[in-house]
N, C-alpha and C. Protein backbone atom coordinates (compact mmCIF):
# COMPACT_ATOMS: atom_id res chain seq x y z
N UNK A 1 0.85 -1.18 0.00
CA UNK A 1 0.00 0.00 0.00
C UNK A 1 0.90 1.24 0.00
N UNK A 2 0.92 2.32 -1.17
CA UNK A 2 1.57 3.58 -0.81
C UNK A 2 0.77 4.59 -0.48
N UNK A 3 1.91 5.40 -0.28
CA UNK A 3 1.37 6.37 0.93
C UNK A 3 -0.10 7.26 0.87
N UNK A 4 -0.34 7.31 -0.66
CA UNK A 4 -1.71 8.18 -0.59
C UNK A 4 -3.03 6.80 -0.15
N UNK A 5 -2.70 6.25 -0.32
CA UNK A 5 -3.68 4.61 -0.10
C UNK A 5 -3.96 4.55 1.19
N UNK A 6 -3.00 4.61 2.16
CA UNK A 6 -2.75 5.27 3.40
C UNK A 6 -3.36 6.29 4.11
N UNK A 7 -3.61 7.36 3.16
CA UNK A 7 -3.76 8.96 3.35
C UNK A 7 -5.53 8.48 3.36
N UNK A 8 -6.10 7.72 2.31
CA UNK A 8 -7.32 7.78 1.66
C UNK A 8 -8.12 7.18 3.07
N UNK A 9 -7.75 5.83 3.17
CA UNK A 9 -8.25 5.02 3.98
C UNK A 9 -8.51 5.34 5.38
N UNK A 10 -7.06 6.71 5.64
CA UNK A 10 -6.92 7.17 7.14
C UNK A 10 -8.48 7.87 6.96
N UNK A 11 -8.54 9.27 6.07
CA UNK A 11 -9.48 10.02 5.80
C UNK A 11 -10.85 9.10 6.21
N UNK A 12 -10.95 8.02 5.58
CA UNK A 12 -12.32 7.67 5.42
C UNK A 12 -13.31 6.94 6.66
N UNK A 13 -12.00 6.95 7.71
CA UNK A 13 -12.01 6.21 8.86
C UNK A 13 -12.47 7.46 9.59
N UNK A 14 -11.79 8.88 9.19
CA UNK A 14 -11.75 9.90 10.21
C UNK A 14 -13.51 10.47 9.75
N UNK A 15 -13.99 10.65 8.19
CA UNK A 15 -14.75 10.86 7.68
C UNK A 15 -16.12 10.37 8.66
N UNK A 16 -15.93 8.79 8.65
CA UNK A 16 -16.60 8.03 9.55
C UNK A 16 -17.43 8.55 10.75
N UNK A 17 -16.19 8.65 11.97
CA UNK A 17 -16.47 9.37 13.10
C UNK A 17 -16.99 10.86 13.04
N UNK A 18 -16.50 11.57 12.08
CA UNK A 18 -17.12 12.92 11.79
C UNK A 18 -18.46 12.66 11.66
N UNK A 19 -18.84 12.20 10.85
CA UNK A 19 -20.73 12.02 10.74
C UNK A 19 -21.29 11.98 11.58
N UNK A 20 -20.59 11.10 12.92
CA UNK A 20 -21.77 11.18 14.07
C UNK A 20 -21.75 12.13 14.79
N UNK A 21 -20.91 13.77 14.33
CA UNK A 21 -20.64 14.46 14.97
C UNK A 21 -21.56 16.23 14.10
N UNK A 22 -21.89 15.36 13.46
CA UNK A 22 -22.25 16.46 12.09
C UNK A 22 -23.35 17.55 12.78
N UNK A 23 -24.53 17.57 14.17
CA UNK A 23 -24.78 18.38 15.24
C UNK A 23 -24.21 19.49 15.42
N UNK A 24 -22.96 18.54 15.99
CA UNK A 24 -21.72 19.73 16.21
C UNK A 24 -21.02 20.54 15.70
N UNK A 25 -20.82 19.66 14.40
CA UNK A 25 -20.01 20.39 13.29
C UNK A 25 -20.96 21.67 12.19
N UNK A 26 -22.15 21.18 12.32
CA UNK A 26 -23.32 22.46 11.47
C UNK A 26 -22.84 23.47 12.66
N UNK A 27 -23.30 23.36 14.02
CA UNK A 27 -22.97 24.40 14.77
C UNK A 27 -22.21 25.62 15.12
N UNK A 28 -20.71 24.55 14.75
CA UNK A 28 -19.51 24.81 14.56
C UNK A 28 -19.36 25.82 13.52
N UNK A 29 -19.41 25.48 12.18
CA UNK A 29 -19.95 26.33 11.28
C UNK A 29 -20.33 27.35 10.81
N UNK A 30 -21.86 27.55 11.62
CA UNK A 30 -22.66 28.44 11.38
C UNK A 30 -22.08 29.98 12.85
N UNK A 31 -20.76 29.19 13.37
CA UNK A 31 -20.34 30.15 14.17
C UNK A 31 -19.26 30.80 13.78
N UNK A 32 -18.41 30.36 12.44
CA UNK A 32 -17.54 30.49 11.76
C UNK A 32 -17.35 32.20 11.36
N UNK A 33 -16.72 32.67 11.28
CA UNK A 33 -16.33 34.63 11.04
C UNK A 33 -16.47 34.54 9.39
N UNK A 34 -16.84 35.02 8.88
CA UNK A 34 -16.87 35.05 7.40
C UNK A 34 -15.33 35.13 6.96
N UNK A 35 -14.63 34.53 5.67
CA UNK A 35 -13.86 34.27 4.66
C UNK A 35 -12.90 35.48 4.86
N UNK A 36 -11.63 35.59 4.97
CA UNK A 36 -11.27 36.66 4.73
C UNK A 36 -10.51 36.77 3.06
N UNK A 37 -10.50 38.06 2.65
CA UNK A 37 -10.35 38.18 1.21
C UNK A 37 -9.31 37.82 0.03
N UNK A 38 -9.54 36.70 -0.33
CA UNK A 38 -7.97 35.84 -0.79
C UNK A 38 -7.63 36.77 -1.99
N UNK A 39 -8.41 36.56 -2.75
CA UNK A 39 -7.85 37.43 -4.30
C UNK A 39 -7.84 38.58 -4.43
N UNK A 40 -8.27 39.82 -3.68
CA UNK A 40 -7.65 41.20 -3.38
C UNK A 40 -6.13 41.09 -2.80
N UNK A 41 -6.09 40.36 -1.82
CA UNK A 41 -4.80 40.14 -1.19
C UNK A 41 -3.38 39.95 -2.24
N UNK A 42 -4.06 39.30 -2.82
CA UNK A 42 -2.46 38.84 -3.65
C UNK A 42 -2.87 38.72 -5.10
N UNK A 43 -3.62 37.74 -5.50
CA UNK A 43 -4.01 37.51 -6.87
C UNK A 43 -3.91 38.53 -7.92
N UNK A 44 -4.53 39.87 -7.59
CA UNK A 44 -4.81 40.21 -8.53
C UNK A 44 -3.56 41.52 -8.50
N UNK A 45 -2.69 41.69 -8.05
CA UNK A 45 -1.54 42.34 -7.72
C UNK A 45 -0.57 42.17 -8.52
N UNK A 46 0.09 43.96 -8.41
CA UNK A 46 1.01 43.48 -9.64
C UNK A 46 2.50 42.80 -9.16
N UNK A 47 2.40 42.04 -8.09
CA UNK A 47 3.63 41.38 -7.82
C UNK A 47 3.58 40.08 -7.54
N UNK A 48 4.99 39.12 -6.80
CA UNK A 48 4.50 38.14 -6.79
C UNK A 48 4.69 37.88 -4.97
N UNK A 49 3.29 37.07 -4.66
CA UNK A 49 3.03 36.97 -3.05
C UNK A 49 3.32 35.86 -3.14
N UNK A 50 3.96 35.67 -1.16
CA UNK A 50 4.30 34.65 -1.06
C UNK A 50 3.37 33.93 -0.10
N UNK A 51 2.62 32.36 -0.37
CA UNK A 51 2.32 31.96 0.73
C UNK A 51 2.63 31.19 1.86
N UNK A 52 2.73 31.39 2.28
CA UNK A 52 3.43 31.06 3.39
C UNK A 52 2.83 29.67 4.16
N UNK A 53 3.36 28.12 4.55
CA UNK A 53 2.90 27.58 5.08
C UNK A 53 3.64 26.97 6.73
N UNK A 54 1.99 26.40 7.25
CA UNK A 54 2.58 26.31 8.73
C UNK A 54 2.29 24.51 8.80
N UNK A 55 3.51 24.15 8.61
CA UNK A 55 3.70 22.51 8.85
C UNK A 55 4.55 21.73 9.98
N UNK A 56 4.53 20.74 10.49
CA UNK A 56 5.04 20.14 11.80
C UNK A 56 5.88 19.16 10.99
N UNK A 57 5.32 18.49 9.84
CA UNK A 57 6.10 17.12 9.37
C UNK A 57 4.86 16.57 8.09
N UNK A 58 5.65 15.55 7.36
CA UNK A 58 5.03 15.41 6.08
C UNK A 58 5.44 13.64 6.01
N UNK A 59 4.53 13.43 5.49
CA UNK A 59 5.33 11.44 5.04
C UNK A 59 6.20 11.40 4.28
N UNK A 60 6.94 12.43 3.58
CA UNK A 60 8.00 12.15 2.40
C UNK A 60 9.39 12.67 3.75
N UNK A 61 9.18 13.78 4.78
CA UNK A 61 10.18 14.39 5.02
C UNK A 61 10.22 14.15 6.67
N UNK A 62 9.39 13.70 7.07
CA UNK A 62 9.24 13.35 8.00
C UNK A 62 9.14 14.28 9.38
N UNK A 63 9.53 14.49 10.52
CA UNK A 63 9.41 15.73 11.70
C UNK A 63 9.96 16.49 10.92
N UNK A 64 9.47 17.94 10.68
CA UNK A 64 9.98 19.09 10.14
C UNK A 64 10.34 20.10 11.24
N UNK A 65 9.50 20.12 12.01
CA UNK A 65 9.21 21.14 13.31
C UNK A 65 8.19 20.43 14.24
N UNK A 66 8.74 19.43 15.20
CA UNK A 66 8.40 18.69 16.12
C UNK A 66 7.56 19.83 17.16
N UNK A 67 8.19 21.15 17.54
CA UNK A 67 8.39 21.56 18.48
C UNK A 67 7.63 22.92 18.34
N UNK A 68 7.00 23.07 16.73
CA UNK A 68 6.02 23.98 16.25
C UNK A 68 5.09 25.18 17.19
N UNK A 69 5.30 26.46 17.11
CA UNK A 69 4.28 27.25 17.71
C UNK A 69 3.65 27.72 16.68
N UNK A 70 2.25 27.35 15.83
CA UNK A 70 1.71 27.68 14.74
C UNK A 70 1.98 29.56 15.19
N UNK A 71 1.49 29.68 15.86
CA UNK A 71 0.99 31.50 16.35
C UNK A 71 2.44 32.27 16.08
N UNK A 72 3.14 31.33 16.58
CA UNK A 72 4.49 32.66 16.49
C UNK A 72 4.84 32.21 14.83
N UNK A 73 5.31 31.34 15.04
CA UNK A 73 5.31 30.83 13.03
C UNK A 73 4.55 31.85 12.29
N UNK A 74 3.00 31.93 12.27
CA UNK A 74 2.06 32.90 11.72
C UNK A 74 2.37 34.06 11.73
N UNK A 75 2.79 34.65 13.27
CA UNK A 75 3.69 35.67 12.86
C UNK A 75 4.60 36.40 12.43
N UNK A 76 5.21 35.77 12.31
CA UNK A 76 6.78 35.96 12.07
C UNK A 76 6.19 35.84 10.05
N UNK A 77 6.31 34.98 9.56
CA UNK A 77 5.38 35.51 8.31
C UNK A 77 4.80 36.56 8.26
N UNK A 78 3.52 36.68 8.87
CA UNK A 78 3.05 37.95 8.48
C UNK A 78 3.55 38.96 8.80
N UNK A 79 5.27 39.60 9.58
CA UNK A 79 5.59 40.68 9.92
C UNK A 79 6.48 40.31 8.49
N UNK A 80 7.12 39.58 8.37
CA UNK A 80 8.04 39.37 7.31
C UNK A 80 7.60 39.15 5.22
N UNK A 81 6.01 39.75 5.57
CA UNK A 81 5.20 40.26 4.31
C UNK A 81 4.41 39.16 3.87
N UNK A 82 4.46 37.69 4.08
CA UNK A 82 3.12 37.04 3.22
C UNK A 82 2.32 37.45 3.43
N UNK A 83 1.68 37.09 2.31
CA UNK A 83 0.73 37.85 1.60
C UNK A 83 -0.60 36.89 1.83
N UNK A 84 -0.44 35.89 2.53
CA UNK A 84 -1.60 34.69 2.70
C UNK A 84 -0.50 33.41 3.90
N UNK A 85 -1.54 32.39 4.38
CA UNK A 85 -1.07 31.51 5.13
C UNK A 85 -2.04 29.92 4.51
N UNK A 86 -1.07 29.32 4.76
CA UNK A 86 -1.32 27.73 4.80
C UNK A 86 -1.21 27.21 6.09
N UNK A 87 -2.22 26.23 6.27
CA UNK A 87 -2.44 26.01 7.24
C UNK A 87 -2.71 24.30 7.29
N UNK A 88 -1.43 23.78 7.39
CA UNK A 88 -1.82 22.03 7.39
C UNK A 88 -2.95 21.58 8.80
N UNK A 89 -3.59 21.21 8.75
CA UNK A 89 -4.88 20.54 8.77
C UNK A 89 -5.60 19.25 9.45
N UNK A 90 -4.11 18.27 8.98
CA UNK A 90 -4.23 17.04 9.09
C UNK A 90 -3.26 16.77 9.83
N UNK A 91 -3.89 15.66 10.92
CA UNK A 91 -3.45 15.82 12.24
C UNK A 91 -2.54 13.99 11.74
N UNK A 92 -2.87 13.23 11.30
CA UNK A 92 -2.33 12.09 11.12
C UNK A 92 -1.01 11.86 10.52
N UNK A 93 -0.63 12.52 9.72
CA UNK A 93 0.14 12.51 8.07
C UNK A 93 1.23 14.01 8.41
N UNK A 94 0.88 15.33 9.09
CA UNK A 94 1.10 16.31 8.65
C UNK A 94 1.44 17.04 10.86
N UNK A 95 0.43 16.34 11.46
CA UNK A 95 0.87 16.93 12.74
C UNK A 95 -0.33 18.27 13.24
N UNK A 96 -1.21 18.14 12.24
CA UNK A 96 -1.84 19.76 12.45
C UNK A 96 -3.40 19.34 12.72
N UNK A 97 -3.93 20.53 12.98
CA UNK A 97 -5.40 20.20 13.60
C UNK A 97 -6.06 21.52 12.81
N UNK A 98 -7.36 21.53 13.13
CA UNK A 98 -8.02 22.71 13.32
C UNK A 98 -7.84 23.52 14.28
N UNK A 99 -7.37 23.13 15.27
CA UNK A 99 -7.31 24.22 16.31
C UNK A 99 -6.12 24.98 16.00
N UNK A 100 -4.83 24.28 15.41
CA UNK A 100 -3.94 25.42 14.87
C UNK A 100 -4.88 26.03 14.15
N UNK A 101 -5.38 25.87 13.16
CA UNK A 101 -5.82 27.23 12.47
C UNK A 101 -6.76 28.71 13.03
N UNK A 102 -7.72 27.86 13.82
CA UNK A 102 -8.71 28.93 14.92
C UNK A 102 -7.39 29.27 15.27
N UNK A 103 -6.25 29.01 15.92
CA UNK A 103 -5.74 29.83 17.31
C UNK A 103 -4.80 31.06 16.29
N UNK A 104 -4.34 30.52 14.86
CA UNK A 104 -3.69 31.15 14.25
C UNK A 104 -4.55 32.11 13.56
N UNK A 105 -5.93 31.96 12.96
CA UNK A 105 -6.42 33.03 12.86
C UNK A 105 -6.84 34.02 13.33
N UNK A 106 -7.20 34.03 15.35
CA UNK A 106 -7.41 34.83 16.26
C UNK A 106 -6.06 35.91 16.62
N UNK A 107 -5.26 35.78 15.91
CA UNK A 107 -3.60 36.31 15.93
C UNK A 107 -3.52 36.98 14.46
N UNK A 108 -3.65 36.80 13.52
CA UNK A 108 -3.15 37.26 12.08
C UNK A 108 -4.63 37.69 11.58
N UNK A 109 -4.09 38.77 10.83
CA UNK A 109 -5.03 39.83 9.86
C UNK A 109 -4.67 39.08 7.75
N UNK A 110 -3.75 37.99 8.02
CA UNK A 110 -4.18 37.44 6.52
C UNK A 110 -4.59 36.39 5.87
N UNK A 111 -5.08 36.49 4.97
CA UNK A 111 -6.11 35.11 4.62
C UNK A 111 -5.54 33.89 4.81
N UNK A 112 -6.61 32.74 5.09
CA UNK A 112 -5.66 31.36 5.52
C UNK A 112 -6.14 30.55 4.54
N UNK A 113 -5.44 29.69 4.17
CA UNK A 113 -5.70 28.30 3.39
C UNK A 113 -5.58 27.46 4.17
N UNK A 114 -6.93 26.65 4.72
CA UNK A 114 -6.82 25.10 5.16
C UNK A 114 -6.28 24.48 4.21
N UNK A 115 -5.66 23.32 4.52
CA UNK A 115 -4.71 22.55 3.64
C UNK A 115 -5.03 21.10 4.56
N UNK A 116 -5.89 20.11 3.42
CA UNK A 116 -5.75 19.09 4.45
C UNK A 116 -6.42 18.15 3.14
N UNK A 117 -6.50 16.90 3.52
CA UNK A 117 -7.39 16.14 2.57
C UNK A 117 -8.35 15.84 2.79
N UNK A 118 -9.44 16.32 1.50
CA UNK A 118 -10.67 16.09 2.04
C UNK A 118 -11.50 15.09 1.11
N UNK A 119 -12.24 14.37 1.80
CA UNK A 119 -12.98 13.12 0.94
C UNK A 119 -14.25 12.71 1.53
N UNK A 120 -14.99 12.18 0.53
CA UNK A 120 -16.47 11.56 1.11
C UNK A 120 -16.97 10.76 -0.04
């Protein structure tokens, strides 16, 4: 089995348990801050932006940053000009959650990209 076979199967297991949670998760949701503005930000600019991502470790490279503070990471980017953030996601494969992203968006004024795999 390689590694995305891996990736799929983890998902569909995690997919699983999410459903019986789907209550929580509409909730969750509908409490969510509206989108902040990706393609004013950078896209349509006459330069080139950088995005910037916040990762712990990957299956090809393995611990990248064991020891990760998404928030100061986030910052330190956004004082140092990206123009947007990535935000790994996946807690199995990658080390990351959702809650990095809430805690990193309650800290930073620029748009985030969840980054995670998604399937159903």
């Amino acid at each position: 089995m390689n590694i995305l076979d891996k990736i799929i199967e983890t998902k569909f297991r995690e997919v699983k348990v999410l459903r019986k949670q789907l209550g929580r998760l509409s909730f969750e949701s509908d409490q969510t801050p509206f989108p902040r503005d990706f393609l004013n930000k950078s896209i349509l600019k006459d330069f080139v932006g950088v995005i910037a991502e916040v990762k712990r470790r990957s299956p090809g490279a393995g611990s990248i940053r064991p020891d990760l503070d998404p928030v100061k990471l986030a910052l330190d980017y956004e004082s140092s000009g990206a123009v947007a953030l990535s935000i790994l996601t996946d807690r199995s494969f990658f080390g990351g959650s959702l809650e990095d992203l809430k805690k990193v968006r309650q800290h930073v004024k620029l748009p985030i990209l969840r980054k995670d795999f998604i399937i159903d």
